[in-house]
C-alpha atoms as a PDB file:
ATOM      1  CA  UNK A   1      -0.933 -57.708  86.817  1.00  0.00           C
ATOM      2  CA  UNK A   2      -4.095 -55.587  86.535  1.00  0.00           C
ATOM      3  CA  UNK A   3      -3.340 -54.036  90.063  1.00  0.00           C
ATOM      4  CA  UNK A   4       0.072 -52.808  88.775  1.00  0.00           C
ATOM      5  CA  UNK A   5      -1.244 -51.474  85.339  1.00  0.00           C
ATOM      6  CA  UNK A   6      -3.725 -49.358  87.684  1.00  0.00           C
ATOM      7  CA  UNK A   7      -1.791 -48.169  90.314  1.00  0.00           C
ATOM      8  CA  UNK A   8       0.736 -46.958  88.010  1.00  0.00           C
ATOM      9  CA  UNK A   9      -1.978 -45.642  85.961  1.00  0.00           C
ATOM     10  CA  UNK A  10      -3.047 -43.737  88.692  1.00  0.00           C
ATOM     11  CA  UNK A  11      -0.381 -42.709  90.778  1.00  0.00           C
ATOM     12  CA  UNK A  12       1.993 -41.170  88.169  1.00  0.00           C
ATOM     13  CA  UNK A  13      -0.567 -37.798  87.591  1.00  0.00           C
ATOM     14  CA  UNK A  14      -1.322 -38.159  91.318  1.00  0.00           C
ATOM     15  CA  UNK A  15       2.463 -37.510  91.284  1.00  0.00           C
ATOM     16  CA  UNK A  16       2.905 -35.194  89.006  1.00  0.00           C
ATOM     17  CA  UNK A  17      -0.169 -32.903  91.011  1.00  0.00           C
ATOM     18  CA  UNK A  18       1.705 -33.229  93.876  1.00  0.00           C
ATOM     19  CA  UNK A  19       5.283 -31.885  92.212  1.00  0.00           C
ATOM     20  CA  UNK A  20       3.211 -29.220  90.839  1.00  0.00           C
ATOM     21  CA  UNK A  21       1.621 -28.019  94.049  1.00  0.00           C
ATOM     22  CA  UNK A  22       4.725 -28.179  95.622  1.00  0.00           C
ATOM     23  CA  UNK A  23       6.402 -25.702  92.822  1.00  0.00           C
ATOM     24  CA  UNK A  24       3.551 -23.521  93.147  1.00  0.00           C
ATOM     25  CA  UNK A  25       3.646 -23.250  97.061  1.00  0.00           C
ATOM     26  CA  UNK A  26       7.662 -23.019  96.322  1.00  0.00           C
ATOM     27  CA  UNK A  27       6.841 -20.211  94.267  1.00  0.00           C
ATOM     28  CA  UNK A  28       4.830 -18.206  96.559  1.00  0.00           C
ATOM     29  CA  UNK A  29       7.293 -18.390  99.165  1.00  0.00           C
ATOM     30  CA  UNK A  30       9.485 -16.930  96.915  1.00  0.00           C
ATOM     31  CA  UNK A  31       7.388 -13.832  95.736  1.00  0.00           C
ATOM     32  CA  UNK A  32       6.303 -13.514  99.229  1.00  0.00           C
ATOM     33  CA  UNK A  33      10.296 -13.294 100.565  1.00  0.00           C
ATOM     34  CA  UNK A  34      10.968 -11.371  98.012  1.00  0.00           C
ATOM     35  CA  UNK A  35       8.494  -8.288  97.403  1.00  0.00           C
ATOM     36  CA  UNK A  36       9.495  -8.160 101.395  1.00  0.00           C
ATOM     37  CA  UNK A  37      13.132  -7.750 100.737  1.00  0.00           C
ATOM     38  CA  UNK A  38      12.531  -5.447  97.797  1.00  0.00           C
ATOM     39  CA  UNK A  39      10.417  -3.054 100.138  1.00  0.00           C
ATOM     40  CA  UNK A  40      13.053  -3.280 103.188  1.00  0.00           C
ATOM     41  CA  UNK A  41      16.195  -2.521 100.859  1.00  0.00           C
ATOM     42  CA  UNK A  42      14.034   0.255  99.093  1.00  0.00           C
ATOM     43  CA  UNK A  43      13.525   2.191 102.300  1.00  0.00           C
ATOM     44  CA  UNK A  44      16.914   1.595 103.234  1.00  0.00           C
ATOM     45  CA  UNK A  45      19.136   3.430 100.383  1.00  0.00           C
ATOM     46  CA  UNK A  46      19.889   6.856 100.483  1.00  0.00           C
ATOM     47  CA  UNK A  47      18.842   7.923  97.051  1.00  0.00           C
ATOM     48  CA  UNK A  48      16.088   6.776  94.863  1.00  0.00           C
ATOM     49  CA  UNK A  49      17.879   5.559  91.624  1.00  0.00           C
ATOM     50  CA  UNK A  50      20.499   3.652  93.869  1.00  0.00           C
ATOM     51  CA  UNK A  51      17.026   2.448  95.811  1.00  0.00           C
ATOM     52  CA  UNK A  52      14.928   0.917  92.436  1.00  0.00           C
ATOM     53  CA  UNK A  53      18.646  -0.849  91.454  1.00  0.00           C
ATOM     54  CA  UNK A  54      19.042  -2.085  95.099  1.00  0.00           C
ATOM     55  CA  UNK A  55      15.498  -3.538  95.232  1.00  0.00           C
ATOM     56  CA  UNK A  56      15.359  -5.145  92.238  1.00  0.00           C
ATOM     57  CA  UNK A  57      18.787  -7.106  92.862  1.00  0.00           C
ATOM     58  CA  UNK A  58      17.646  -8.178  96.358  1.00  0.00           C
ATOM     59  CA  UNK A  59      14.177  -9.466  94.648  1.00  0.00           C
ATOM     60  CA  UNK A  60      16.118 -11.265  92.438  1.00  0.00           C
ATOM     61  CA  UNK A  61      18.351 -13.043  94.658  1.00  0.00           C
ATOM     62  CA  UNK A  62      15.786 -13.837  96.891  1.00  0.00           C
ATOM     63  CA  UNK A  63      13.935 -15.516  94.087  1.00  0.00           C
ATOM     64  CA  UNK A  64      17.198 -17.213  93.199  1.00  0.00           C
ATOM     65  CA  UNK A  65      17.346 -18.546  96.471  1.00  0.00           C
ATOM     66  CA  UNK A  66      14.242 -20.376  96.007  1.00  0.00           C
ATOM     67  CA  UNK A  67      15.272 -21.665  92.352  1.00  0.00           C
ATOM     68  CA  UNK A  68      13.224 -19.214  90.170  1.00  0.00           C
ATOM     69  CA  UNK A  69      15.363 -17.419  87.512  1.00  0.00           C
ATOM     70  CA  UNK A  70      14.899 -13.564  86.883  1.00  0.00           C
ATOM     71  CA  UNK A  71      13.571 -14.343  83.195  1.00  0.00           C
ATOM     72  CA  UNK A  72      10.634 -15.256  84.861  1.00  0.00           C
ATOM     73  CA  UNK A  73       9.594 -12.879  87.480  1.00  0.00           C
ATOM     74  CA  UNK A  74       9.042  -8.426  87.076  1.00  0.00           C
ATOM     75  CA  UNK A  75       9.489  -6.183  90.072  1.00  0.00           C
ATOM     76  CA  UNK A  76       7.671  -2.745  90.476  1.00  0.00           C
ATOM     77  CA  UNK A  77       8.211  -0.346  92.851  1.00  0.00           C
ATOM     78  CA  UNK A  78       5.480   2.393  93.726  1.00  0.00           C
ATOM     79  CA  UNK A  79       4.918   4.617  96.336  1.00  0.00           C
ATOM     80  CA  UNK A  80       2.442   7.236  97.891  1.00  0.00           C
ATOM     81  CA  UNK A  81       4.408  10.500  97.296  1.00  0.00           C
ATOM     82  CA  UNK A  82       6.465  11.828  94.461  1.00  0.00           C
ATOM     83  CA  UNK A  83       9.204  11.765  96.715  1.00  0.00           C
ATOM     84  CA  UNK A  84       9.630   8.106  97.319  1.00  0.00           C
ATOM     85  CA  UNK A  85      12.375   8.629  99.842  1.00  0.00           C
ATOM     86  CA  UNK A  86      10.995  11.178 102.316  1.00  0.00           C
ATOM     87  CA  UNK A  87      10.087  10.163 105.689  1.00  0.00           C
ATOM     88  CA  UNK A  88       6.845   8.946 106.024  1.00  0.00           C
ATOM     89  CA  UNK A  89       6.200   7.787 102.598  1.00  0.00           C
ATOM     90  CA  UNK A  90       5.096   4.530 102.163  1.00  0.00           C
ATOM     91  CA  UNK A  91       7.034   2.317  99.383  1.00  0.00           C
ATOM     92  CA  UNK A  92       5.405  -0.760  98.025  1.00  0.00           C
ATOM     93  CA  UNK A  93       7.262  -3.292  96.236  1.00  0.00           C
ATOM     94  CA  UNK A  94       5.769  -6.094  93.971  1.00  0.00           C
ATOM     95  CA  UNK A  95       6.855  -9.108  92.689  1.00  0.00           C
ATOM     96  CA  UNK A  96       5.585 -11.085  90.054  1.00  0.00           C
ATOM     97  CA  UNK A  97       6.489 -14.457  89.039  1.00  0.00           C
ATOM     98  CA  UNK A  98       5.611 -17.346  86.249  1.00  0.00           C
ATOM     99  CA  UNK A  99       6.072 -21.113  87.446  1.00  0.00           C
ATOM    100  CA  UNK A 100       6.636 -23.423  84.727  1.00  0.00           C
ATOM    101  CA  UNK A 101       4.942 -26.686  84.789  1.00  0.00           C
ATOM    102  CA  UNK A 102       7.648 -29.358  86.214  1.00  0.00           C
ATOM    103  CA  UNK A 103       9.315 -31.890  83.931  1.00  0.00           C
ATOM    104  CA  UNK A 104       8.101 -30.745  80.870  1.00  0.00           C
ATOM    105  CA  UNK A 105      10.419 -30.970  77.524  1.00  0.00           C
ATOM    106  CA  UNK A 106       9.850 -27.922  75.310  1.00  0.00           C
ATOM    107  CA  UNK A 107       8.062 -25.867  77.932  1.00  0.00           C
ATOM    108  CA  UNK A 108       9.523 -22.706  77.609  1.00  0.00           C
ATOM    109  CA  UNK A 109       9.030 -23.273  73.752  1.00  0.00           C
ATOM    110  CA  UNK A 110       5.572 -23.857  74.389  1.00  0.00           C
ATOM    111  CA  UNK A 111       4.555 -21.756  77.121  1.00  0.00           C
ATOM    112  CA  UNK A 112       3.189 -24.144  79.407  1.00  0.00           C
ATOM    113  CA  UNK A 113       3.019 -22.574  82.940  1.00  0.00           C
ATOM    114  CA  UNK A 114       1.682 -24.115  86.064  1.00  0.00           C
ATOM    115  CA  UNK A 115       0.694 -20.679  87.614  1.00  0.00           C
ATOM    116  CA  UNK A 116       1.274 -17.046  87.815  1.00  0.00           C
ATOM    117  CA  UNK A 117       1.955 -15.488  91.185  1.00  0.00           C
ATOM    118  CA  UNK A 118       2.040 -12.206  92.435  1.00  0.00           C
ATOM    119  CA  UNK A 119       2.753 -10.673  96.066  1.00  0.00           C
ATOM    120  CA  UNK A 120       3.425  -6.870  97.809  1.00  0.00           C
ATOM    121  CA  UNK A 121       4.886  -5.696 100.414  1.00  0.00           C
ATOM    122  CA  UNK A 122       4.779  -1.980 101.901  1.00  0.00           C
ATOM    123  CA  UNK A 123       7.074  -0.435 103.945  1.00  0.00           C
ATOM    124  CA  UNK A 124       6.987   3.028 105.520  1.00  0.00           C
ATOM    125  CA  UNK A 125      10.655   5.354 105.052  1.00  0.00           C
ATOM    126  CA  UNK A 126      11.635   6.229 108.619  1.00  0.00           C
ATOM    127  CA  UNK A 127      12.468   9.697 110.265  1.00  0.00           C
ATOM    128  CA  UNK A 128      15.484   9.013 111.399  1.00  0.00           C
ATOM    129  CA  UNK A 129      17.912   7.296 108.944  1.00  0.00           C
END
């Protein structure tokens, strides 16, 4: 009886640490994938305003992908030059993104986050597009 009061005792936060890691390494792939995608879409437009739009949704998606709703996450596009689009510029796309803690009633209500992640990605506008 005592051996099953203590394991339980002691496995269920062991648990719970482990769900958590695993959101927050879930949650880096997913900043990671998308501040890449952001950055390659970016580069790839043909005007700028069309560009930010087109970046952001790709971000997003790629962060939906990975289970991570767009309340939580910001994406912010900078570059080198004024002209973001000219060749040669380089465009760099970041991603920021709040993980909740796991299985936790009232969390949003009460703020409770298990990490905040952030990750860029650069690319460089081509000559020829």
């Amino acid at each position: 009886m005592e051996f099953t009061f203590l394991a339980l005792l002691l496995m269920v936060p062991v648990v719970y640490f482990i769900v958590t890691v695993g959101q927050l390494q879930g949650g880096s792939f997913a900043v990671v994938g998308a501040a890449d995608q952001a950055a390659k879409v970016f580069v790839a437009q043909p005007d700028a305003g069309k560009a930010q739009a087109a970046a952001e949704q790709s971000a997003l998606i790629a962060l939906a992908d990975h289970g991570h709703g767009a309340e939580r996450a910001t994406v912010e596009i900078s570059c080198d030059r004024s002209d973001c689009l000219s060749a040669g510029a380089a465009v760099t796309a970041t991603v920021r993104l709040t993980v909740p803690l796991p299985m936790v009633p009232f969390g949003d209500t009460l703020h409770l986050d298990a990490g905040h992640l952030t990750a860029s990605a650069t690319q460089i506008v081509g000559r020829f597009r």
